[in-house]
Protein backbone atom coordinates (compact mmCIF):
# COMPACT_ATOMS: atom_id res chain seq x y z
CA UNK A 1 0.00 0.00 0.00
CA UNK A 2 1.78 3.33 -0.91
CA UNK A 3 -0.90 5.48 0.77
CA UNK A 4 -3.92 6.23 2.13
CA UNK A 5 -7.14 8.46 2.76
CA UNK A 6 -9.57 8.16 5.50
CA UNK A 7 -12.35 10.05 6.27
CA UNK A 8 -12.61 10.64 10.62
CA UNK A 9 -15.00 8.47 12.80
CA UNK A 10 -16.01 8.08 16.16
CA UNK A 11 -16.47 4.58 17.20
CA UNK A 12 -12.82 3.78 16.91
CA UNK A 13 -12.12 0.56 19.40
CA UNK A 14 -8.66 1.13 21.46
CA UNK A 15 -6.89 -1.29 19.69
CA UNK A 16 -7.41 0.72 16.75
CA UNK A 17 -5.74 3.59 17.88
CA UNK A 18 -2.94 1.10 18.75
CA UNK A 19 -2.40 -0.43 15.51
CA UNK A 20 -2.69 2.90 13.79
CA UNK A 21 0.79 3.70 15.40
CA UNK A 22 2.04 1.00 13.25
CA UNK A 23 0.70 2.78 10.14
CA UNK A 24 4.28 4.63 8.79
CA UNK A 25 2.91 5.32 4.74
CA UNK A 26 1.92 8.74 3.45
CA UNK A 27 -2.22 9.49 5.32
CA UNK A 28 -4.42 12.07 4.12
CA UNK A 29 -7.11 12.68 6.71
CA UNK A 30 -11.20 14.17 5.87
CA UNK A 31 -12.85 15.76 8.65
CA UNK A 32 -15.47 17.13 8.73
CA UNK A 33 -15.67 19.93 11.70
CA UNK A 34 -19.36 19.89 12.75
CA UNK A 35 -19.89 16.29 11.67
CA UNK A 36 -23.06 15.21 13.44
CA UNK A 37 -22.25 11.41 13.82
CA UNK A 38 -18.66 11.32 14.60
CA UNK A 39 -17.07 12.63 17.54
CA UNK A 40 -14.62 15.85 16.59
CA UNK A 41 -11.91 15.02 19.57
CA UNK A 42 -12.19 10.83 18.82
CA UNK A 43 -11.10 11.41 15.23
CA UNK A 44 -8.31 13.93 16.26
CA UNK A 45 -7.09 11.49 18.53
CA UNK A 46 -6.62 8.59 16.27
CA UNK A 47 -5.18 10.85 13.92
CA UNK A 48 -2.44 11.85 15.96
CA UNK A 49 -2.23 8.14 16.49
CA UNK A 50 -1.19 7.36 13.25
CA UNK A 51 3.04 6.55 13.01
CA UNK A 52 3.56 8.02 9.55
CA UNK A 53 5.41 11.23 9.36
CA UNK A 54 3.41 12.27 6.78
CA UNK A 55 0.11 12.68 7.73
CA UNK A 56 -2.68 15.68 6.35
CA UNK A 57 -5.86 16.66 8.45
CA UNK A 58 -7.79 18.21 6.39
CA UNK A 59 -10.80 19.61 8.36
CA UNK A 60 -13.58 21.75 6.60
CA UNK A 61 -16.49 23.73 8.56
CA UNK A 62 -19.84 21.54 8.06
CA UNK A 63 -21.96 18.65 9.34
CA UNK A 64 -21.54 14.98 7.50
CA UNK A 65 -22.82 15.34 4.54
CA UNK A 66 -21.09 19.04 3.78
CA UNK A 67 -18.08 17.89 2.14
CA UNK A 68 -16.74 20.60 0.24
CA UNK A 69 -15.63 19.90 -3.64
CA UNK A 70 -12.13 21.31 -3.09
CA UNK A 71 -11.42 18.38 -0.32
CA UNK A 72 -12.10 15.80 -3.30
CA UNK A 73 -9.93 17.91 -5.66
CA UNK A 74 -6.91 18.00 -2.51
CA UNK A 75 -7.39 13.89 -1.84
CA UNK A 76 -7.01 13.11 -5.60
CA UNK A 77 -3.80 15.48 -5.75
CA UNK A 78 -3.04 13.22 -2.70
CA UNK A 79 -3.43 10.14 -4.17
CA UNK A 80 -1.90 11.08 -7.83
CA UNK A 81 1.61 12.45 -6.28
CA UNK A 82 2.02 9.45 -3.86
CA UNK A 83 0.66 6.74 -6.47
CA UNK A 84 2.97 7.95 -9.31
CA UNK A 85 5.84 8.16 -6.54
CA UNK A 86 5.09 4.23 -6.02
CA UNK A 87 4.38 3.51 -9.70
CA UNK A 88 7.87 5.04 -10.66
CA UNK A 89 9.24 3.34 -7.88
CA UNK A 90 7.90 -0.31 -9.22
CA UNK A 91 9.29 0.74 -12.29
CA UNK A 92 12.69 1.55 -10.85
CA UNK A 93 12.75 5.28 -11.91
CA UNK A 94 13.02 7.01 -9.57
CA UNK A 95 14.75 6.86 -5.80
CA UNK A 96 12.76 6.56 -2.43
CA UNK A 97 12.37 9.63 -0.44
CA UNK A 98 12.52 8.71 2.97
């Protein structure tokens, strides 16, 4: 897996937040600030959790279902620079950043 994107809960079990210290690849975090359903401190909590030294919260004003366009447009930017990174990688052309 060369990275990942989560969007923030609230029913995260304890062992969760344990395992997520394991998690060392490139995270890019949703939250959603006045999310009705999922508890604001819970999700900041497992996010600091998370191991990887390169981690993105990215936390916009709005209940659930308020996701604004321009956090699709950042995750995909997300996803393209870290999945070419790993496709080039596979390939052998280019060198690992640590």
């Amino acid at each position: 897996m060369a990275a990942v994107g989560l969007f923030a809960g609230s029913s995260v079990p304890r062992a969760t937040v344990e395992e997520a210290r394991r998690v060392a690849i490139p995270l890019h975090v949703l939250l959603q600030w006045d999310d009705e359903g999922n508890d604001r401190a819970t999700a900041l909590e497992l996010f600091d959790a998370f191991g990887s030294t390169e981690k993105t919260l990215h936390a916009s004003m709005g209940g659930h279902t308020g996701v604004p366009a321009f956090a699709s447009e950042d995750a995909a930017r997300f996803f393209a620079r870290h999945l070419s990174r790993a496709a080039e990688l596979e390939k052998g052309d280019a060198v690992e950043m640590p």
